[in-house]
N, C-alpha and C. Protein backbone atom coordinates (compact mmCIF):
# COMPACT_ATOMS: atom_id res chain seq x y z
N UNK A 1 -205.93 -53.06 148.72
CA UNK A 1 -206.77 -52.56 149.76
C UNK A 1 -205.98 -51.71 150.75
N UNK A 2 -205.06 -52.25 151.37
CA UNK A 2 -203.74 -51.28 151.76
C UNK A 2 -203.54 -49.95 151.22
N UNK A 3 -203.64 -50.02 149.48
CA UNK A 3 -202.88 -48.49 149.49
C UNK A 3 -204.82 -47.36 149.55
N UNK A 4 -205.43 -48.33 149.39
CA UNK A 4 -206.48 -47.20 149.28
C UNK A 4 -206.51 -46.65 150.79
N UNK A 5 -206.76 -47.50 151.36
CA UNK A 5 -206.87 -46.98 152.84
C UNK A 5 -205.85 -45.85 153.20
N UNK A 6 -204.80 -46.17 153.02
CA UNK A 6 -203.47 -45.12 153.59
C UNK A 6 -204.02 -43.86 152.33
N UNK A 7 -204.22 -43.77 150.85
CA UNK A 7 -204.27 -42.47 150.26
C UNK A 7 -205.52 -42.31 150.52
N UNK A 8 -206.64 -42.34 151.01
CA UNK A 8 -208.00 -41.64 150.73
C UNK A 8 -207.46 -40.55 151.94
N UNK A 9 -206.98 -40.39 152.77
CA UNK A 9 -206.24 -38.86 153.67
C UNK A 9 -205.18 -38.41 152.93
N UNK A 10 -204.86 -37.12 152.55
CA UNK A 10 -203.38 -36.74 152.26
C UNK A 10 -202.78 -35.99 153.16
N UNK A 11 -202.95 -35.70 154.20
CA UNK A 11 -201.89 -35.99 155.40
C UNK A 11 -202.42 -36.52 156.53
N UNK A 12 -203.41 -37.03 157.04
CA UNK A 12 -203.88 -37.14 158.16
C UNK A 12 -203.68 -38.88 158.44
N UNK A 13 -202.62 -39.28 159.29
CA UNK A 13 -201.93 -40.68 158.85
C UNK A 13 -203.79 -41.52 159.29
N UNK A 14 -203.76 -42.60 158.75
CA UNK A 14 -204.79 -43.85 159.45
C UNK A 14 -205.18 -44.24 160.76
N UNK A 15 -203.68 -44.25 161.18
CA UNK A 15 -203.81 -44.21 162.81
C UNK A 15 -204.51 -43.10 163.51
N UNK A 16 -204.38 -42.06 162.84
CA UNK A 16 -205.37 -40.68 163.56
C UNK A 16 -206.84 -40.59 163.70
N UNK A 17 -207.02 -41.09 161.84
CA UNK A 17 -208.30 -40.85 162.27
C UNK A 17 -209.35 -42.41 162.01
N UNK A 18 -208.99 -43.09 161.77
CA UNK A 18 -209.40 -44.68 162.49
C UNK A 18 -209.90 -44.98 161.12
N UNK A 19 -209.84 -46.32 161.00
CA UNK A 19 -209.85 -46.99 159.68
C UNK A 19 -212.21 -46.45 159.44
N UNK A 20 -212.43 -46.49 160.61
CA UNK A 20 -214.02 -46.61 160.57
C UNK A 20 -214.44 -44.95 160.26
N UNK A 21 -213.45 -44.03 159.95
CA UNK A 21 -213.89 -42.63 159.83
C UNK A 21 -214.51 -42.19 158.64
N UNK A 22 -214.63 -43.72 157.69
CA UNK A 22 -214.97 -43.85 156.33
C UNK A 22 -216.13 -44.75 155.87
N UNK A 23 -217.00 -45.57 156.76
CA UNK A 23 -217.64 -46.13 156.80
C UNK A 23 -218.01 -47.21 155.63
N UNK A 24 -218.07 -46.38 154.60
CA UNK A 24 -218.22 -47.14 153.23
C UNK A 24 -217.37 -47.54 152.83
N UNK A 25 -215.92 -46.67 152.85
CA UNK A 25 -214.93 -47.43 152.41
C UNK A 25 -214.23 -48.72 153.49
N UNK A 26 -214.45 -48.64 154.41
CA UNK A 26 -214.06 -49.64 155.27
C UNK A 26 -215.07 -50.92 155.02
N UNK A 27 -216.50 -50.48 154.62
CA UNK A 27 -217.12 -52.14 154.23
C UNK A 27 -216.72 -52.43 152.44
N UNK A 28 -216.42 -51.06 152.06
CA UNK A 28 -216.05 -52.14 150.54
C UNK A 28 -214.64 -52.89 150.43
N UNK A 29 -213.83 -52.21 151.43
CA UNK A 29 -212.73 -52.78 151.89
C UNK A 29 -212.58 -54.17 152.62
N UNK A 30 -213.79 -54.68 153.42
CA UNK A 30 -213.76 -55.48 154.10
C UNK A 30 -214.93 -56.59 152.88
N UNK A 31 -215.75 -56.11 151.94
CA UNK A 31 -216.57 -56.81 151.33
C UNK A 31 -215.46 -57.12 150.56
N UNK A 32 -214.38 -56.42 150.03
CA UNK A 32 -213.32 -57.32 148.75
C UNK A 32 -212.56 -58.37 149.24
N UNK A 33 -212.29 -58.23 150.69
CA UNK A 33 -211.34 -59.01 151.61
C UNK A 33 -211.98 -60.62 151.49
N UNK A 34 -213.57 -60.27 151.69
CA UNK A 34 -214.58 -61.59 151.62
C UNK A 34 -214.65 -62.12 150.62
N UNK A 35 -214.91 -61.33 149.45
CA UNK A 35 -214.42 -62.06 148.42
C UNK A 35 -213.78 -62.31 147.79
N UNK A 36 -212.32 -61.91 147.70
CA UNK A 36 -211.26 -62.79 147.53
C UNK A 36 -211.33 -63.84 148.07
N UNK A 37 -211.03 -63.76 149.56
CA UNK A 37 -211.14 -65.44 150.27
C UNK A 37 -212.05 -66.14 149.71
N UNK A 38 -213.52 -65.90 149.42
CA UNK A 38 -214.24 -67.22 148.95
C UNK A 38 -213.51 -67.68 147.47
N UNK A 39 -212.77 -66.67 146.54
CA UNK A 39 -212.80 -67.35 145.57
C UNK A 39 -211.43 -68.17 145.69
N UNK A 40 -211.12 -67.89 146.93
CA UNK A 40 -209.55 -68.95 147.42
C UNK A 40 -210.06 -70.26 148.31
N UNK A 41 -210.76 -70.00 149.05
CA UNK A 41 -211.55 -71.24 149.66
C UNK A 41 -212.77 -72.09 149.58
N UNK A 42 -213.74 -71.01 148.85
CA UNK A 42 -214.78 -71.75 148.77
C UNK A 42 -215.09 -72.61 147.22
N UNK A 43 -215.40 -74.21 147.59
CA UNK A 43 -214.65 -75.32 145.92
C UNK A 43 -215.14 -75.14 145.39
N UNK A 44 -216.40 -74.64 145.11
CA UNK A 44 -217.39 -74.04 144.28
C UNK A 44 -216.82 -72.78 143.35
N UNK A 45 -216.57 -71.84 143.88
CA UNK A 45 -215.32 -71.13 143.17
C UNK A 45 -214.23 -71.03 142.93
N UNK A 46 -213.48 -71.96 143.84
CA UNK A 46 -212.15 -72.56 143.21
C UNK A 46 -212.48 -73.64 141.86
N UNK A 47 -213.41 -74.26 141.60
CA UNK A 47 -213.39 -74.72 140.50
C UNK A 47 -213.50 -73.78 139.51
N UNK A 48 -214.54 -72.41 139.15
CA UNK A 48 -215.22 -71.84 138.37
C UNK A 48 -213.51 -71.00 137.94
N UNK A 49 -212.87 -70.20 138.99
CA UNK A 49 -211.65 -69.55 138.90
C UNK A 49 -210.52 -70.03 138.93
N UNK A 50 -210.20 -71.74 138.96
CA UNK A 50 -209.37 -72.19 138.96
C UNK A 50 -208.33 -72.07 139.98
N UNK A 51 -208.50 -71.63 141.16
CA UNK A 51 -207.96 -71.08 142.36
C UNK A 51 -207.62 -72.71 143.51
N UNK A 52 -206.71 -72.78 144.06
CA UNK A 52 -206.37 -73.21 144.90
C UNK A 52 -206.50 -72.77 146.18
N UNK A 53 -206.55 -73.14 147.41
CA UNK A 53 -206.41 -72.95 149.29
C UNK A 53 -204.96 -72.08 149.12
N UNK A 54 -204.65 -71.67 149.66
CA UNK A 54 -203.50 -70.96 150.64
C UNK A 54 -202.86 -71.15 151.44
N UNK A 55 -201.77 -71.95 152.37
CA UNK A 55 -201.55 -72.18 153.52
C UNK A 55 -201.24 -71.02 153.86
N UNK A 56 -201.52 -70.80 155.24
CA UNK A 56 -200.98 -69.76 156.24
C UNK A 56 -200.13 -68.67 156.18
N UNK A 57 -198.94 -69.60 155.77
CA UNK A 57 -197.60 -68.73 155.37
C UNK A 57 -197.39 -68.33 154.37
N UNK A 58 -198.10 -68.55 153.33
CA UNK A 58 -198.41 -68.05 151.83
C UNK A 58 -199.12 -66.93 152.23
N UNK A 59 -200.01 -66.98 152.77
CA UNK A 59 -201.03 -65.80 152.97
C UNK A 59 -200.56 -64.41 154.03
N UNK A 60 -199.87 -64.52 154.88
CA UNK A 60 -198.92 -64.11 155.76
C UNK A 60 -197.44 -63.46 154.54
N UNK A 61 -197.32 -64.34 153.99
CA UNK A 61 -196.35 -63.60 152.89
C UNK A 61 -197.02 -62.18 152.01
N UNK A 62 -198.50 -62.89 151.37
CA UNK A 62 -199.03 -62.15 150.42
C UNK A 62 -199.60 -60.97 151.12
N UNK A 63 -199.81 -61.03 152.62
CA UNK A 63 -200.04 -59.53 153.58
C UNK A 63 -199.13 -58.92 153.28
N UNK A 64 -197.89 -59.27 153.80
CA UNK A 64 -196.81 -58.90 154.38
C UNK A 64 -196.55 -57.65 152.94
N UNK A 65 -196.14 -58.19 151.92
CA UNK A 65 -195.56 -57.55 150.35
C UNK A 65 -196.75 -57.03 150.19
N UNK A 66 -198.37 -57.11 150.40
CA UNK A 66 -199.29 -56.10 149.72
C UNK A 66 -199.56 -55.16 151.15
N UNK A 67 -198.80 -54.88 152.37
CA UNK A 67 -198.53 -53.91 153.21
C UNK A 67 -198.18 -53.03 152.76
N UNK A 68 -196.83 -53.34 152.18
CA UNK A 68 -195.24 -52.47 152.19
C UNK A 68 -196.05 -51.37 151.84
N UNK A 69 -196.64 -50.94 150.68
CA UNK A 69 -197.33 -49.19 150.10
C UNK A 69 -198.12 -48.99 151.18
N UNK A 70 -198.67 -49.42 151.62
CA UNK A 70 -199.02 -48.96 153.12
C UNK A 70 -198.73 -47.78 154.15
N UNK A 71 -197.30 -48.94 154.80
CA UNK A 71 -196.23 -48.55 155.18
C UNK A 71 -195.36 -47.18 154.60
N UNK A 72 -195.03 -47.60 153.13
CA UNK A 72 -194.40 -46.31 152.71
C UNK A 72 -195.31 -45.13 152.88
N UNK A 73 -196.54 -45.20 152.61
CA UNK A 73 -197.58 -44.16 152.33
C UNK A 73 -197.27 -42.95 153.55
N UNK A 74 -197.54 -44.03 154.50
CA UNK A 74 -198.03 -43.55 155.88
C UNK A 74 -196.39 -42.90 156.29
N UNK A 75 -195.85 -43.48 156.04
CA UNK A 75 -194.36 -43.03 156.43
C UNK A 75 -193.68 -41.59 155.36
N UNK A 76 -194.28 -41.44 154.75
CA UNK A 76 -194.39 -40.04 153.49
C UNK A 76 -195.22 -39.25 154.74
N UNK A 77 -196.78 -39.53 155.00
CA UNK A 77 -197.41 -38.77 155.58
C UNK A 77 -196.58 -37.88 156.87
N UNK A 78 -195.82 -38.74 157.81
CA UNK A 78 -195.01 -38.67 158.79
C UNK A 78 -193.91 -37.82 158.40
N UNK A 79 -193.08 -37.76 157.45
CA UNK A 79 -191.66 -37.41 156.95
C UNK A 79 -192.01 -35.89 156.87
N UNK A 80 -193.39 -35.50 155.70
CA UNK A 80 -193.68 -35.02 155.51
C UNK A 80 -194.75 -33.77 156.56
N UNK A 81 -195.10 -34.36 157.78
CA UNK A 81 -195.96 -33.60 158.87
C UNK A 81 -195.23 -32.54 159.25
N UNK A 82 -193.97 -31.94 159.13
CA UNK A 82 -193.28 -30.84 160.31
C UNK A 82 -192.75 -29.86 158.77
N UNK A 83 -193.04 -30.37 157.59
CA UNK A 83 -192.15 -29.44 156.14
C UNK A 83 -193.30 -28.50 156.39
N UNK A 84 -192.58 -27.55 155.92
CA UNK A 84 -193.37 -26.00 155.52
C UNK A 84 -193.75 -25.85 153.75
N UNK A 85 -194.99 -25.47 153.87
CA UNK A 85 -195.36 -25.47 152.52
C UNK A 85 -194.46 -25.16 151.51
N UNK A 86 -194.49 -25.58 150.38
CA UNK A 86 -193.68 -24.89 149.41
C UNK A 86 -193.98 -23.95 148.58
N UNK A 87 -194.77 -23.83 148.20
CA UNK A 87 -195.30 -22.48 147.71
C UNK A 87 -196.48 -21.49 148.24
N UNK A 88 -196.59 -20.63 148.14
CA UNK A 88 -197.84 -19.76 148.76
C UNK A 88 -198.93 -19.76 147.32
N UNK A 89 -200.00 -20.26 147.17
CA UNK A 89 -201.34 -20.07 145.78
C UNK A 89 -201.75 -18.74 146.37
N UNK A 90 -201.93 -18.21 145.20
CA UNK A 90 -202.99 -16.43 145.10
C UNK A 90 -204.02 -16.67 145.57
N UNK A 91 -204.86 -17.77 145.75
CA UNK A 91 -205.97 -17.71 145.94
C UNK A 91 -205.85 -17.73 147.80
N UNK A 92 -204.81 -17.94 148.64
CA UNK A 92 -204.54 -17.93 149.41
C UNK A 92 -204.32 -19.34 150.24
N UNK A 93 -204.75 -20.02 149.48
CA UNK A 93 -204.51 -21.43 149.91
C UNK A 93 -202.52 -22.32 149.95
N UNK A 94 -202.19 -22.93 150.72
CA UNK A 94 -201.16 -23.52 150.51
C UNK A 94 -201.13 -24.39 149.21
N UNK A 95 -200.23 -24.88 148.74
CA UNK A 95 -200.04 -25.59 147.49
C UNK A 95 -200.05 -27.24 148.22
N UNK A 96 -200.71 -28.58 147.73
CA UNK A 96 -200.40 -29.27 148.49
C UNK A 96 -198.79 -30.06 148.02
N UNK A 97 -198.44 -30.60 149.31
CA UNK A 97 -197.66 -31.01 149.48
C UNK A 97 -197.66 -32.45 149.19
N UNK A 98 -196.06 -33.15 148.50
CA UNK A 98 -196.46 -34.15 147.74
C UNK A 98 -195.15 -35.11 147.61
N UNK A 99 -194.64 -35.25 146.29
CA UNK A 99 -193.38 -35.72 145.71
C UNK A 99 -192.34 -34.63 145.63
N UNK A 100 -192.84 -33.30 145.89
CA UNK A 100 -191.77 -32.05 146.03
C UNK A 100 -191.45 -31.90 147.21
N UNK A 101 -191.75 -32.13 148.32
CA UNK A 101 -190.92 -32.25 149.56
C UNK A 101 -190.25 -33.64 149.75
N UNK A 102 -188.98 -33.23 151.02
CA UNK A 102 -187.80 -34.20 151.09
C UNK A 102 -188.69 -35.37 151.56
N UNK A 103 -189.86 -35.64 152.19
CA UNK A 103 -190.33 -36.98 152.59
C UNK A 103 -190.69 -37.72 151.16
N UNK A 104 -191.82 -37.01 150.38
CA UNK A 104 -192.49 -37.37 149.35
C UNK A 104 -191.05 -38.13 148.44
N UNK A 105 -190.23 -37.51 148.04
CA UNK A 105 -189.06 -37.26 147.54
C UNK A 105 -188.24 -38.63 147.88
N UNK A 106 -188.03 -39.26 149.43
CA UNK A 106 -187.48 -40.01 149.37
C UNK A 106 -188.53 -40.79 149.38
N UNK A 107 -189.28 -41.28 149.32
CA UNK A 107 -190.67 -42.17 149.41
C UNK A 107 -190.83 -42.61 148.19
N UNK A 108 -190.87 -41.32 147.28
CA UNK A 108 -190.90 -41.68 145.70
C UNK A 108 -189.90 -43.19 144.97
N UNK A 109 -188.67 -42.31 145.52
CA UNK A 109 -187.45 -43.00 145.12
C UNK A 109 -187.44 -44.81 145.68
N UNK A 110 -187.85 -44.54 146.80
CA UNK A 110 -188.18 -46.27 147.44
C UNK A 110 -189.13 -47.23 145.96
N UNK A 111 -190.14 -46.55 145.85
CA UNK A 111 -191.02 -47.20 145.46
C UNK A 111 -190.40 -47.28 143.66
């Protein structure tokens, strides 16, 4: 859910233009969130999926590591905000910018 949010913009970081600038994707984002948890808490579907509860710090862990692409994403977006296009298209458009500039580039290599 993390990385969709950070790629549905390709440069315009999350923080700019607000998680709600997407409306639909922010409730299918928030409807998967719901159901995961029920099939982690609620016994009715922990029986059917074989799923166990979570303590806290399990769950706080499993944020934490399904952040990180997040983080990198958004931090590509940033690296990448001040590079000058790399190529000029005939049609007059810039080429977008990606894994060929030095942000994309070291971002790649992280991941």
């Amino acid at each position: 859910m993390f990385h969709v949010m950070a790629v549905r913009l390709d440069r315009e970081s999350l923080f700019v233009a607000g998680p709600l600038s997407n409306p639909l994707l922010f409730g299918a984002v928030i409807l998967t969130l719901l159901l995961q948890f029920a099939l982690i808490y609620v016994p009715f579907l922990q029986d059917v999926f074989d799923t166990v509860a979570l303590s806290v710090s399990h769950l706080l862990i499993a944020f934490a590591l399904s952040s990180i692409i997040f983080w990198m994403i958004e931090m590509q977006k940033w690296l990448s905000a001040d590079a000058k296009p790399v190529a000029w298209h005939p049609a007059g458009s810039r080429r977008r910018r990606g894994a060929n500039d030095l942000g994309g580039a070291l971002i790649c290599a992280l991941i």
